[in-house]
C-alpha atoms as a PDB file:
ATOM      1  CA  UNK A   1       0.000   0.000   0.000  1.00  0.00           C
ATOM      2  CA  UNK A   2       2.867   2.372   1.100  1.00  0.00           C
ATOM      3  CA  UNK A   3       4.593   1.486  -2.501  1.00  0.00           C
ATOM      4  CA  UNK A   4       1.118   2.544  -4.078  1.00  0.00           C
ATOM      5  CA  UNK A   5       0.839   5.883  -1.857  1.00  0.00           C
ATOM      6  CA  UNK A   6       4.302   6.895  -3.636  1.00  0.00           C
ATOM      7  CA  UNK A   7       3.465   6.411  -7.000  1.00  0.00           C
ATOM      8  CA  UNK A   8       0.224   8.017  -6.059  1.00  0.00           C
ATOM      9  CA  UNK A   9       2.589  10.907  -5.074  1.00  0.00           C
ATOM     10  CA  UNK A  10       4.566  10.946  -7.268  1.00  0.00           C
ATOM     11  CA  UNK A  11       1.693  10.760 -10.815  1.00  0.00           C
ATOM     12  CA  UNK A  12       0.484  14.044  -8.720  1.00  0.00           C
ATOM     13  CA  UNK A  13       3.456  15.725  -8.622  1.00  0.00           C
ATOM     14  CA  UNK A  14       4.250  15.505 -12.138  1.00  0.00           C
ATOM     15  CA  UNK A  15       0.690  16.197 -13.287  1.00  0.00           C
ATOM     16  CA  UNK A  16       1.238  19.415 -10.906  1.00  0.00           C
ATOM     17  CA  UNK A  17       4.717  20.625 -12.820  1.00  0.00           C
ATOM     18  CA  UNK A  18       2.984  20.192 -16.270  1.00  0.00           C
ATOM     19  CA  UNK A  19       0.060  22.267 -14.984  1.00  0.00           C
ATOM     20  CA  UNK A  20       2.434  25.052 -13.514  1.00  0.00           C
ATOM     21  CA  UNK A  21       4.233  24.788 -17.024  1.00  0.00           C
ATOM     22  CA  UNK A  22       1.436  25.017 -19.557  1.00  0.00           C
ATOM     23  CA  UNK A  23       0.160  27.995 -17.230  1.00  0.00           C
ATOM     24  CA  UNK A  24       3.417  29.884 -17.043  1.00  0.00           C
ATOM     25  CA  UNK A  25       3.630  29.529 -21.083  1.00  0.00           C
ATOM     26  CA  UNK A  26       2.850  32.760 -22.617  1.00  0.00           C
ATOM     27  CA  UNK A  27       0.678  32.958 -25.606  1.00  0.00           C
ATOM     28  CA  UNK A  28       2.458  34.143 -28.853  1.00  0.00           C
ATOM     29  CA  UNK A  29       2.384  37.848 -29.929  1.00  0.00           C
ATOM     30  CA  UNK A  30       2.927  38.879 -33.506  1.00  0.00           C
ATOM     31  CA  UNK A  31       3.805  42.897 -34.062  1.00  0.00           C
ATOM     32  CA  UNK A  32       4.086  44.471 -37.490  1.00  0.00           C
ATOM     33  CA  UNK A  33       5.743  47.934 -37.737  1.00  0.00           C
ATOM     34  CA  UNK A  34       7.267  50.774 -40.497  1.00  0.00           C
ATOM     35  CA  UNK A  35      10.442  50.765 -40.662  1.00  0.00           C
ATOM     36  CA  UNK A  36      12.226  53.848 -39.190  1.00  0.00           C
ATOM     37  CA  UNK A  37      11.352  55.367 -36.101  1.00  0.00           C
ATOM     38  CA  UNK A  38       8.346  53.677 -35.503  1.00  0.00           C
ATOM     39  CA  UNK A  39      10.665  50.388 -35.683  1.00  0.00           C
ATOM     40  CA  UNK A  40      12.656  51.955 -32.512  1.00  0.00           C
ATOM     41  CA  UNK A  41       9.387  52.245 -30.203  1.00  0.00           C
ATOM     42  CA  UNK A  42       9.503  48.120 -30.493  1.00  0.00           C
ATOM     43  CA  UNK A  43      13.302  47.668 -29.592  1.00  0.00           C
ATOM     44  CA  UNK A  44      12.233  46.234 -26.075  1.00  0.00           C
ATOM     45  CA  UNK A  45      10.110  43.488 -27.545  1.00  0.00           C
ATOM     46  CA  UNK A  46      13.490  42.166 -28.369  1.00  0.00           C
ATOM     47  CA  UNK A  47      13.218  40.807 -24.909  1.00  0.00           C
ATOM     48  CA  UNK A  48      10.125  39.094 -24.625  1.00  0.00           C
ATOM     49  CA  UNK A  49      10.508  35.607 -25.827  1.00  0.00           C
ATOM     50  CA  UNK A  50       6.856  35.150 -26.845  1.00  0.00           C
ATOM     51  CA  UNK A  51       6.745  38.371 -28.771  1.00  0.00           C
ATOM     52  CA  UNK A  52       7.798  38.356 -32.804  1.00  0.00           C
ATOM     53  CA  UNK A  53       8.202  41.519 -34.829  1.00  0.00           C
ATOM     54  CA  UNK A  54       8.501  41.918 -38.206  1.00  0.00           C
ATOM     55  CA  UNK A  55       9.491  45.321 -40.080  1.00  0.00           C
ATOM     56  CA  UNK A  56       8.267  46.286 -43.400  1.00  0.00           C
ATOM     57  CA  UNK A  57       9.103  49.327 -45.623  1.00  0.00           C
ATOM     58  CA  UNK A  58       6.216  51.504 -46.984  1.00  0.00           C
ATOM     59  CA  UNK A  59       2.431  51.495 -46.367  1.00  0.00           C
ATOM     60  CA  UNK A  60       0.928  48.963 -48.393  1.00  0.00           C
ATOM     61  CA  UNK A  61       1.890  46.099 -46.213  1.00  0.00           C
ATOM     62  CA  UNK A  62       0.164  47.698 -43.222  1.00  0.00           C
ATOM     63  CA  UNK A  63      -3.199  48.462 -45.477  1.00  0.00           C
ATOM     64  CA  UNK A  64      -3.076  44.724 -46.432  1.00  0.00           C
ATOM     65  CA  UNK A  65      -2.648  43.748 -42.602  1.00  0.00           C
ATOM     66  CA  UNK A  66      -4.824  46.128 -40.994  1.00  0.00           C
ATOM     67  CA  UNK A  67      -8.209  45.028 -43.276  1.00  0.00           C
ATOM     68  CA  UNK A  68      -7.469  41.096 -42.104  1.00  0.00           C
ATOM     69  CA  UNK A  69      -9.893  39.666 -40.265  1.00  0.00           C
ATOM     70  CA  UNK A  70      -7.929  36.462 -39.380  1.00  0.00           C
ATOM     71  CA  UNK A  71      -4.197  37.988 -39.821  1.00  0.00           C
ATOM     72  CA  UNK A  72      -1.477  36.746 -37.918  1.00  0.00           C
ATOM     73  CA  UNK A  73      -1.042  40.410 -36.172  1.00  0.00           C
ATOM     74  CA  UNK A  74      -2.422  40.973 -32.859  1.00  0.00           C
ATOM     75  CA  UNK A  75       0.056  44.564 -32.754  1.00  0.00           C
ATOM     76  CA  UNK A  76      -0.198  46.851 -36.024  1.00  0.00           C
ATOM     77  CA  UNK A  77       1.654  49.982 -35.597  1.00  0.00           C
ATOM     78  CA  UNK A  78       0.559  52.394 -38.803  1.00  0.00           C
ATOM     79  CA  UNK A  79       0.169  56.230 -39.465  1.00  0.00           C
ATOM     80  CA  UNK A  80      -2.844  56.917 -37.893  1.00  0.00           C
ATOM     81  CA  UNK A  81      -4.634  58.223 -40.829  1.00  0.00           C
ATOM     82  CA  UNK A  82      -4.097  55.158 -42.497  1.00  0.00           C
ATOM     83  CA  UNK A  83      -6.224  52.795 -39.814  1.00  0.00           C
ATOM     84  CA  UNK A  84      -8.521  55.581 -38.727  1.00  0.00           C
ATOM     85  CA  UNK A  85      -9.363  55.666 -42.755  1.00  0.00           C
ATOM     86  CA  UNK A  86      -9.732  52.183 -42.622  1.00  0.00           C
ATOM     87  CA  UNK A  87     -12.279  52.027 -39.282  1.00  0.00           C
ATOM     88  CA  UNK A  88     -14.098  55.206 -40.971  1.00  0.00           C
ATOM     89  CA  UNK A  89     -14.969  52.597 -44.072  1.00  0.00           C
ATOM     90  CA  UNK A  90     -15.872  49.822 -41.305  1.00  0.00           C
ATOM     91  CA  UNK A  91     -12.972  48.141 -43.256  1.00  0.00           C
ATOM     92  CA  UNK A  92     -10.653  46.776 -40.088  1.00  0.00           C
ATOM     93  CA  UNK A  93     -11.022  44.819 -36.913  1.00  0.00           C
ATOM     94  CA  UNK A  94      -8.282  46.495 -35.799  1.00  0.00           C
ATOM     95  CA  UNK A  95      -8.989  49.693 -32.801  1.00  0.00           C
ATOM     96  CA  UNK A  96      -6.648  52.522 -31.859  1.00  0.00           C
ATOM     97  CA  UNK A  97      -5.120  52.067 -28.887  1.00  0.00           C
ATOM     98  CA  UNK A  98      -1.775  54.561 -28.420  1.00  0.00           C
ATOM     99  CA  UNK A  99      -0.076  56.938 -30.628  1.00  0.00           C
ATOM    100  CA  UNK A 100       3.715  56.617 -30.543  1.00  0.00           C
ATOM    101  CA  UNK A 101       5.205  59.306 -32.537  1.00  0.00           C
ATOM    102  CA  UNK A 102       4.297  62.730 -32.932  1.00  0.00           C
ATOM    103  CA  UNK A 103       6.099  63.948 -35.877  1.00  0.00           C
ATOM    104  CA  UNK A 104       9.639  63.704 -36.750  1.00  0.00           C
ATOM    105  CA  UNK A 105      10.009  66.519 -39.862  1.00  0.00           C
ATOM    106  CA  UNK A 106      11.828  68.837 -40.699  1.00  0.00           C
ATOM    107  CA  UNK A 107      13.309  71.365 -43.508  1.00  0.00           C
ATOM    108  CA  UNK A 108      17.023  70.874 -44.343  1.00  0.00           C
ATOM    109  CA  UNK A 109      19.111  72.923 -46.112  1.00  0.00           C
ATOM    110  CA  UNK A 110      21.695  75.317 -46.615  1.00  0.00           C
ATOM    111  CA  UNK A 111      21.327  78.207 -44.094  1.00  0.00           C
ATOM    112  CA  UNK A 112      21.497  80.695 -47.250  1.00  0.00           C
ATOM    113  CA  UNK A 113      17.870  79.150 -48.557  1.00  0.00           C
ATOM    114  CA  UNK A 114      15.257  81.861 -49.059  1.00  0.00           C
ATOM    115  CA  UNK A 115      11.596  80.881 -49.843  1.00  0.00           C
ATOM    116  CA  UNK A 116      11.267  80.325 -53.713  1.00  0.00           C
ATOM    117  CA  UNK A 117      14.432  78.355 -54.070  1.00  0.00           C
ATOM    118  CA  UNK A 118      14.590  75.116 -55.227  1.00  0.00           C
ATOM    119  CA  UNK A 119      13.397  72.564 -52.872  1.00  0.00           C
ATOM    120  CA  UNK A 120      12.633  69.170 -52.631  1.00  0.00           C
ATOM    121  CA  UNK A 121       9.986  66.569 -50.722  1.00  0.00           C
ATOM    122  CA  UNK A 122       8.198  63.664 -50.163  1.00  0.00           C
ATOM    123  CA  UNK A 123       5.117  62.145 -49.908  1.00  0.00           C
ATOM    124  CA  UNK A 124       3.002  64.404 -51.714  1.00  0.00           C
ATOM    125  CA  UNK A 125      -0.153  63.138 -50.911  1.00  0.00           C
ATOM    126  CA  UNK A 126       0.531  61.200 -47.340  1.00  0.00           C
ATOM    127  CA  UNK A 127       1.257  63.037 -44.000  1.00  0.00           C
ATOM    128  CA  UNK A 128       5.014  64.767 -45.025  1.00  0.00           C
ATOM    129  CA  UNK A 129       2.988  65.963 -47.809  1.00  0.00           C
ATOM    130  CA  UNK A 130       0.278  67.292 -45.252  1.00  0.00           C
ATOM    131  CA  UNK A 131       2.469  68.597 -43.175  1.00  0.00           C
ATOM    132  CA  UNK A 132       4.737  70.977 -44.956  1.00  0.00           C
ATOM    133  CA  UNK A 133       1.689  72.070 -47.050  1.00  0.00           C
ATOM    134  CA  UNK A 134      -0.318  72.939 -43.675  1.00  0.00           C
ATOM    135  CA  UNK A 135       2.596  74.233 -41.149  1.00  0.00           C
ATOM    136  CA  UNK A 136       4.777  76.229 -43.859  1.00  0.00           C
ATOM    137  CA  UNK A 137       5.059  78.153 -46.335  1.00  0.00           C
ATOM    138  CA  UNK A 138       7.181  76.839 -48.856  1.00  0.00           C
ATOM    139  CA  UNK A 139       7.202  77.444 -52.990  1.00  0.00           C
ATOM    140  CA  UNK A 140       8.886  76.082 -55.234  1.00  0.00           C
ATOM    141  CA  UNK A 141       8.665  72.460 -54.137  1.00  0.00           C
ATOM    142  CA  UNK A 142       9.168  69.547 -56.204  1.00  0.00           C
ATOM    143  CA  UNK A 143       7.771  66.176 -54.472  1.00  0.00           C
ATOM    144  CA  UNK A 144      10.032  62.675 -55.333  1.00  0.00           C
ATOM    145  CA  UNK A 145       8.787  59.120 -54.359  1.00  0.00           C
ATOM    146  CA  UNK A 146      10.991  58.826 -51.059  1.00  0.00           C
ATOM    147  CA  UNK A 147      13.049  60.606 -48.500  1.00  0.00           C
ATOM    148  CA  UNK A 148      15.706  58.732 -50.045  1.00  0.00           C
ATOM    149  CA  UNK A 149      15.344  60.902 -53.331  1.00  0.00           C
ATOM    150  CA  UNK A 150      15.398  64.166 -51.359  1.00  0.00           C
ATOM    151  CA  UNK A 151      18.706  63.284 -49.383  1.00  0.00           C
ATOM    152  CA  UNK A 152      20.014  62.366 -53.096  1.00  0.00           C
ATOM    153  CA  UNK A 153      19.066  66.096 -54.246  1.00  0.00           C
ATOM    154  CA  UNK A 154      20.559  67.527 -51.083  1.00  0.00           C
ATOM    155  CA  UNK A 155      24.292  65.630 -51.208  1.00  0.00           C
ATOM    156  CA  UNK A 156      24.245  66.246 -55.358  1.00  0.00           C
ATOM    157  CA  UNK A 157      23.443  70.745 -54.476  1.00  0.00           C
ATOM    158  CA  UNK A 158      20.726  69.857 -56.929  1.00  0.00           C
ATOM    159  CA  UNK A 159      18.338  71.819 -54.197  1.00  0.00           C
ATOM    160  CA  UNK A 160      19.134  74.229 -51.419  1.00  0.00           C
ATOM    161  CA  UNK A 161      16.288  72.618 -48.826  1.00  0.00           C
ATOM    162  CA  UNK A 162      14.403  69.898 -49.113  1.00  0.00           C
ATOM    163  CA  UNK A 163      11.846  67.890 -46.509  1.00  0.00           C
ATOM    164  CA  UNK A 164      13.063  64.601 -44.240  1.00  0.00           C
ATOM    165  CA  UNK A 165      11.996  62.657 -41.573  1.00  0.00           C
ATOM    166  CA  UNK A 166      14.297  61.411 -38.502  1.00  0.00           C
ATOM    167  CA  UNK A 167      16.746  59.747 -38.623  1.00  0.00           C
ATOM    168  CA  UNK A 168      17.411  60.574 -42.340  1.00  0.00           C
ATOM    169  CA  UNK A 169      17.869  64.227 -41.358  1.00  0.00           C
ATOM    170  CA  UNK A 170      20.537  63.727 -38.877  1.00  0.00           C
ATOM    171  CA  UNK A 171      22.169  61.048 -41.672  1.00  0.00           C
ATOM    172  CA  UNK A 172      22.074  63.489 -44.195  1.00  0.00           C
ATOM    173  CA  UNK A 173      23.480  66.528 -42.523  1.00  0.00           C
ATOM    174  CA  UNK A 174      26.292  63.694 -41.444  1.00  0.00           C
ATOM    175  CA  UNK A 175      26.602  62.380 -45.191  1.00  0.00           C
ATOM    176  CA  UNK A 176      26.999  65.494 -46.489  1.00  0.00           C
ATOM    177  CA  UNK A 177      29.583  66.950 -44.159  1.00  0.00           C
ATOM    178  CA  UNK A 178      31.371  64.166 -45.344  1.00  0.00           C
ATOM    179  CA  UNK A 179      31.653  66.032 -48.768  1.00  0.00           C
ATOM    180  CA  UNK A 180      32.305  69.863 -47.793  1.00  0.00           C
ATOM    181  CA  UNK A 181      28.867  70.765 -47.986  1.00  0.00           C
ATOM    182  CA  UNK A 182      27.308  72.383 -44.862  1.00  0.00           C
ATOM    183  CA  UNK A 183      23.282  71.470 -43.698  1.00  0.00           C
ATOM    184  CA  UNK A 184      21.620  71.917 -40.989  1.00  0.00           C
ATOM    185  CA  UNK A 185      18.099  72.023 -39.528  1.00  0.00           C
ATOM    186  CA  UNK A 186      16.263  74.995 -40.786  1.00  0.00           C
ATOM    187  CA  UNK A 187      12.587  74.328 -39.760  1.00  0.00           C
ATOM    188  CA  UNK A 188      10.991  72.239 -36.718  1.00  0.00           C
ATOM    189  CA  UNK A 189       7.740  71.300 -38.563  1.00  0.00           C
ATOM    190  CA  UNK A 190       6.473  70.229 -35.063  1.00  0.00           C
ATOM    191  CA  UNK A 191       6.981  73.143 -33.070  1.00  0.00           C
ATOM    192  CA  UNK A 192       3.386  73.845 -33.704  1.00  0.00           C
ATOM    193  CA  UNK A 193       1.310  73.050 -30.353  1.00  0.00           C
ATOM    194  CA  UNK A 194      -1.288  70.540 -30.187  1.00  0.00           C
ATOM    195  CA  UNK A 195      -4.928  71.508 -28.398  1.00  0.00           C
ATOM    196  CA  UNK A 196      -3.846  68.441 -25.915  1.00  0.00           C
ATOM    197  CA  UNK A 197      -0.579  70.251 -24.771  1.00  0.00           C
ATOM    198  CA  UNK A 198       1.610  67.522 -26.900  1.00  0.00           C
ATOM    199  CA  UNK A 199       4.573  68.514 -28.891  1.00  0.00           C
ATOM    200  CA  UNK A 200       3.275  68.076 -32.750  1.00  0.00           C
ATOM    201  CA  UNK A 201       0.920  66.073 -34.240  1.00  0.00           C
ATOM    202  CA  UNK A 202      -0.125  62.284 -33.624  1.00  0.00           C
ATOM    203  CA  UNK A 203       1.377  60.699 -36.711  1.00  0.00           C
ATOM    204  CA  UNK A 204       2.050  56.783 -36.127  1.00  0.00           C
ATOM    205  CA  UNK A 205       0.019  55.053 -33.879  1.00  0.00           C
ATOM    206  CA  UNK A 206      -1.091  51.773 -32.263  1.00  0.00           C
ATOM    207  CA  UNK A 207      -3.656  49.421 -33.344  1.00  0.00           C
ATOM    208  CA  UNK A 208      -5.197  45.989 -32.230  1.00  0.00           C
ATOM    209  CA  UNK A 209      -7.449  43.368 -32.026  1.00  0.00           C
ATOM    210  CA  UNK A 210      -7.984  42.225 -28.392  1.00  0.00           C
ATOM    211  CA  UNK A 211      -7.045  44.994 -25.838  1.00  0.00           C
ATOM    212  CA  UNK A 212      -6.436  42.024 -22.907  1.00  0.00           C
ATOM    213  CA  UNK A 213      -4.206  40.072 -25.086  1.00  0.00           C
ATOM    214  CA  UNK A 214      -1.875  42.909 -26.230  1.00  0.00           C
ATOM    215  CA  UNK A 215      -1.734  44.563 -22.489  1.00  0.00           C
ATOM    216  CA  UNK A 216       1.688  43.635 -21.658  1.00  0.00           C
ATOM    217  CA  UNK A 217       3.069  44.654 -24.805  1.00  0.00           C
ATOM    218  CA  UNK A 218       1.607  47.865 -25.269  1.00  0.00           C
ATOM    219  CA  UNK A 219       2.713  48.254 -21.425  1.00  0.00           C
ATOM    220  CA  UNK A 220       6.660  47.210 -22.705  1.00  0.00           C
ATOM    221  CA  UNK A 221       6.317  49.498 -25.302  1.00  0.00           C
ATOM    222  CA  UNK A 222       4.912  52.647 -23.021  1.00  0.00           C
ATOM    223  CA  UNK A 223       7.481  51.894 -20.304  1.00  0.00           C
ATOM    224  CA  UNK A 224      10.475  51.774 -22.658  1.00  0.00           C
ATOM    225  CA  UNK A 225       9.765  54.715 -24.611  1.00  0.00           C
ATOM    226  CA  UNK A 226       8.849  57.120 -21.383  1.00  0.00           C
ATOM    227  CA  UNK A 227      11.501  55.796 -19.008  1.00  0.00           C
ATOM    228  CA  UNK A 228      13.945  52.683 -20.590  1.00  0.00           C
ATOM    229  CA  UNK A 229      15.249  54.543 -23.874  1.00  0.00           C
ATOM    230  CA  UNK A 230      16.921  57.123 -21.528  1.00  0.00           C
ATOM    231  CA  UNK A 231      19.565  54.410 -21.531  1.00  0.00           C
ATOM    232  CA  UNK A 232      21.702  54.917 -24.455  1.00  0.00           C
ATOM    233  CA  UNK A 233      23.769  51.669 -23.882  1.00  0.00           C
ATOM    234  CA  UNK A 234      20.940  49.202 -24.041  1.00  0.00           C
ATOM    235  CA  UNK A 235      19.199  51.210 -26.682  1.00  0.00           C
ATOM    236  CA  UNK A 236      22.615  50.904 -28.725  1.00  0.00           C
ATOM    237  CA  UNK A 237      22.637  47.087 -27.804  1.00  0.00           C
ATOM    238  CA  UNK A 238      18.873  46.827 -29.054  1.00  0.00           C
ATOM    239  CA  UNK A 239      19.946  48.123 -32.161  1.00  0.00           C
ATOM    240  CA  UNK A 240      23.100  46.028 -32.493  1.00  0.00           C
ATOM    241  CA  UNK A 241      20.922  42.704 -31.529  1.00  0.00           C
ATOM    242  CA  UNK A 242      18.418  43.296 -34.002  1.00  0.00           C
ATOM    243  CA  UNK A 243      19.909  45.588 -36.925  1.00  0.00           C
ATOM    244  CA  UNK A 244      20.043  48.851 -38.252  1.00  0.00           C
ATOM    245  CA  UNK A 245      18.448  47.139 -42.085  1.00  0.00           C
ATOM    246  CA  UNK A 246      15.892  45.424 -40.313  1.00  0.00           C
ATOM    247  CA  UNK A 247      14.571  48.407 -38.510  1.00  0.00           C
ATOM    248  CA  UNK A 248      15.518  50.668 -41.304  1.00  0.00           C
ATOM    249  CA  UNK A 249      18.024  53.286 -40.071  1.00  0.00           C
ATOM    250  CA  UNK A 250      21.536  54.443 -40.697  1.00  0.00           C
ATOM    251  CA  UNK A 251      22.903  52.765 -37.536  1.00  0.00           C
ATOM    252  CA  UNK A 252      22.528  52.990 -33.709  1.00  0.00           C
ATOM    253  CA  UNK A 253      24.860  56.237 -33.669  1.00  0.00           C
ATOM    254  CA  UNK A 254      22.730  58.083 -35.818  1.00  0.00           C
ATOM    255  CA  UNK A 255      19.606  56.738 -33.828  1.00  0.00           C
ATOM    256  CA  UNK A 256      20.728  58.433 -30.490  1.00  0.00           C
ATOM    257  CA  UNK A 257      22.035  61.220 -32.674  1.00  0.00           C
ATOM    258  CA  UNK A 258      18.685  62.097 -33.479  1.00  0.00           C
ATOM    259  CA  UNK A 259      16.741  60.580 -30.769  1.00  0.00           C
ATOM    260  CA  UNK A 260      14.619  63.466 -29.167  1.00  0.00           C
ATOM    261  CA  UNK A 261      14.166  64.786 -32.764  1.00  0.00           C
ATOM    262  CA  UNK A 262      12.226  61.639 -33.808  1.00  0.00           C
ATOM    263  CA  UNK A 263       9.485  62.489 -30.969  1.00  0.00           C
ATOM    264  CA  UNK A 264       8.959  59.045 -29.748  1.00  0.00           C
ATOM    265  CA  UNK A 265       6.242  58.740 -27.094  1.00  0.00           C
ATOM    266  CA  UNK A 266       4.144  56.899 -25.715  1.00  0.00           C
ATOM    267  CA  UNK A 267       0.320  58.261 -24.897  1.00  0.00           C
ATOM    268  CA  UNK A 268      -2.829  56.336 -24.727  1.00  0.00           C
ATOM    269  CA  UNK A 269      -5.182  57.618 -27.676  1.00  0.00           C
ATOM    270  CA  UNK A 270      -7.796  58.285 -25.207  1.00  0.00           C
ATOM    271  CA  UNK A 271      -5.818  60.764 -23.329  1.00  0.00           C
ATOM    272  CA  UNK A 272      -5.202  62.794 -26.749  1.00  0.00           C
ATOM    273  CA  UNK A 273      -8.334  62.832 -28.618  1.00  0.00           C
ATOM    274  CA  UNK A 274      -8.449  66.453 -29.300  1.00  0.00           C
ATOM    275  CA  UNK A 275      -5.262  65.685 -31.124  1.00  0.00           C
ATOM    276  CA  UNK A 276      -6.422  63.296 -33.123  1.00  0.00           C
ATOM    277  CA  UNK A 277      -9.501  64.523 -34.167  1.00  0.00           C
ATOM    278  CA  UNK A 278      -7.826  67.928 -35.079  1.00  0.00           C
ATOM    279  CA  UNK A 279      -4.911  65.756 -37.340  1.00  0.00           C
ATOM    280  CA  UNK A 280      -7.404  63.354 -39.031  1.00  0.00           C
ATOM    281  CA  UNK A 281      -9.432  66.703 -40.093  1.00  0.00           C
ATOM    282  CA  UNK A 282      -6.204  66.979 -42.323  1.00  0.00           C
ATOM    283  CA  UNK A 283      -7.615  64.206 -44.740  1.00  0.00           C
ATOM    284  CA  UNK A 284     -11.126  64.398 -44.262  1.00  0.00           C
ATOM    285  CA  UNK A 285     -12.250  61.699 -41.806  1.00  0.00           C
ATOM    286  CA  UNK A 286     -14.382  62.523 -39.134  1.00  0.00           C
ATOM    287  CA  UNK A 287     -13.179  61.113 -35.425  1.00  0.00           C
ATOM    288  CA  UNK A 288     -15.253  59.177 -33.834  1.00  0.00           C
ATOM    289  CA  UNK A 289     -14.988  57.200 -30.073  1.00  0.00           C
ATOM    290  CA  UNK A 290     -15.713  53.966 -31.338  1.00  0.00           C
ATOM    291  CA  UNK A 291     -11.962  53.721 -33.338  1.00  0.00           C
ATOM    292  CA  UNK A 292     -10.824  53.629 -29.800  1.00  0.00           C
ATOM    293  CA  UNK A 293      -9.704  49.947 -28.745  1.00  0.00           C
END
């Protein structure tokens, strides 16, 4: 009897560990992102075992995520205007939950640029476009197909200012002291301030699918980007771990470089909806609290 007590014990025990293991297992967590600085809000997640990100360059690969009903993503992180267009056609599952950056352009050039010169931008018809058409006064302008095109005109003195987003700015003033030619900063296209009290304008933002599921994620992401990227090491060694193609910048020095310029932050979309009502007036869709997760 004592020999069956034991094994009694014992079938318990290991039924117990198997329990505690299958409990402790957390469930998987896809997150798709832009590359650039919305890449760098998601450095953390490097961390987190059970979390997988994947980077993409351009828009159309979020649009073809965000009207899934059954995609793999439970994190989409997207210019705003994009999903909120989406939600205004009934067209996603996916809700807002955070906005993470709130602008990161700026007018580059040579400090002798008047208005009327030649100048050169991006994104005619998406939020750069937006943007510098809305916050300044600019003539002259001549819109290419990427930020990579306007850094081109800039190093080749085929333009005297052109538009860029962080960290291509920073890269680009680097690049092209490199070759004798002097840029710098001319224009803070963010200075503007927002009826919520936020530097700029809520430009890339959060959404998902099940607000429970995605919790400790979006709480990794909100705790890194307020408090943990104040570390430059481990922000370096994020970069280095994952890499600077994958996320879509320069390199980790030009990251830091242009760190506070790239206005990463973290802020619930409830907390800011004055903001976002105001910005998505921009391209013609109306706010409403039901895009809220």
């Amino acid at each position: 009897m004592k020999r069956i007590g034991n094994l009694l014990a014992a079938c318990l025990l290991i039924m117990l560990c198997a329990c505690t293991k299958a409990d402790n297992k957390q469930e998987q967590i896809s997150v798709l992102a832009p590359q650039g600085a919305p890449a760098l809000a998601t450095l953390s997640l490097s961390d987190k075992e059970n979390v997988i990100v994947d980077t993409v360059s351009g828009s159309d690969p979020l649009s073809a995520e965000l009207i899934k009903n059954d995609g793999r993503y439970d994190v989409i992180i997207a210019p705003i205007n994009l999903g909120a267009k989406l939600m205004e056609k009934e067209a996603t599952p996916y809700r807002l939950a955070a906005i993470i950056t709130w602008g990161n352009l700026y007018v580059v050039g040579d400090a002798a640029y008047k208005n009327g010169d030649s100048f050169a931008a991006f994104g005619e018809n998406a939020v750069p476009g937006k943007i510098l058409s809305t916050y300044a006064n600019i003539d002259n302008v001549t819109y290419f197909s990427s930020v990579q095109d306007v850094q081109a005109q800039l190093l080749s003195g085929k333009v005297k200012a052109g538009l860029l987003a962080e960290p291509a700015a920073t890269a680009t003033i680097a690049k092209a002291k490199e070759k004798g030619i002097k840029l710098s900063v001319l224009t803070d296209l963010q200075e503007k301030e927002s009826k919520d009290h936020q530097k700029g304008y809520p430009q890339a933002a959060i959404f998902v699918k099940d607000k429970d599921k995605t919790a400790s994620v979006l709480q990794d992401i909100e705790t890194f980007l307020n408090e943990g990227c104040k570390d430059e090491q481990k922000v370096s060694a994020y970069i280095e771990k994952i890499g600077a193609d994958q996320l879509g910048i320069p390199n980790a020095k030009i990251a830091l470089a242009s760190w506070q310029r790239q206005n990463l932050k973290f802020v619930k979309a409830d907390a800011v909806t004055n903001d976002i009502a105001e910005f998505l007036k921009l391209f013609k869709i109306v706010f409403d609290e039901g895009m809220l997760i």
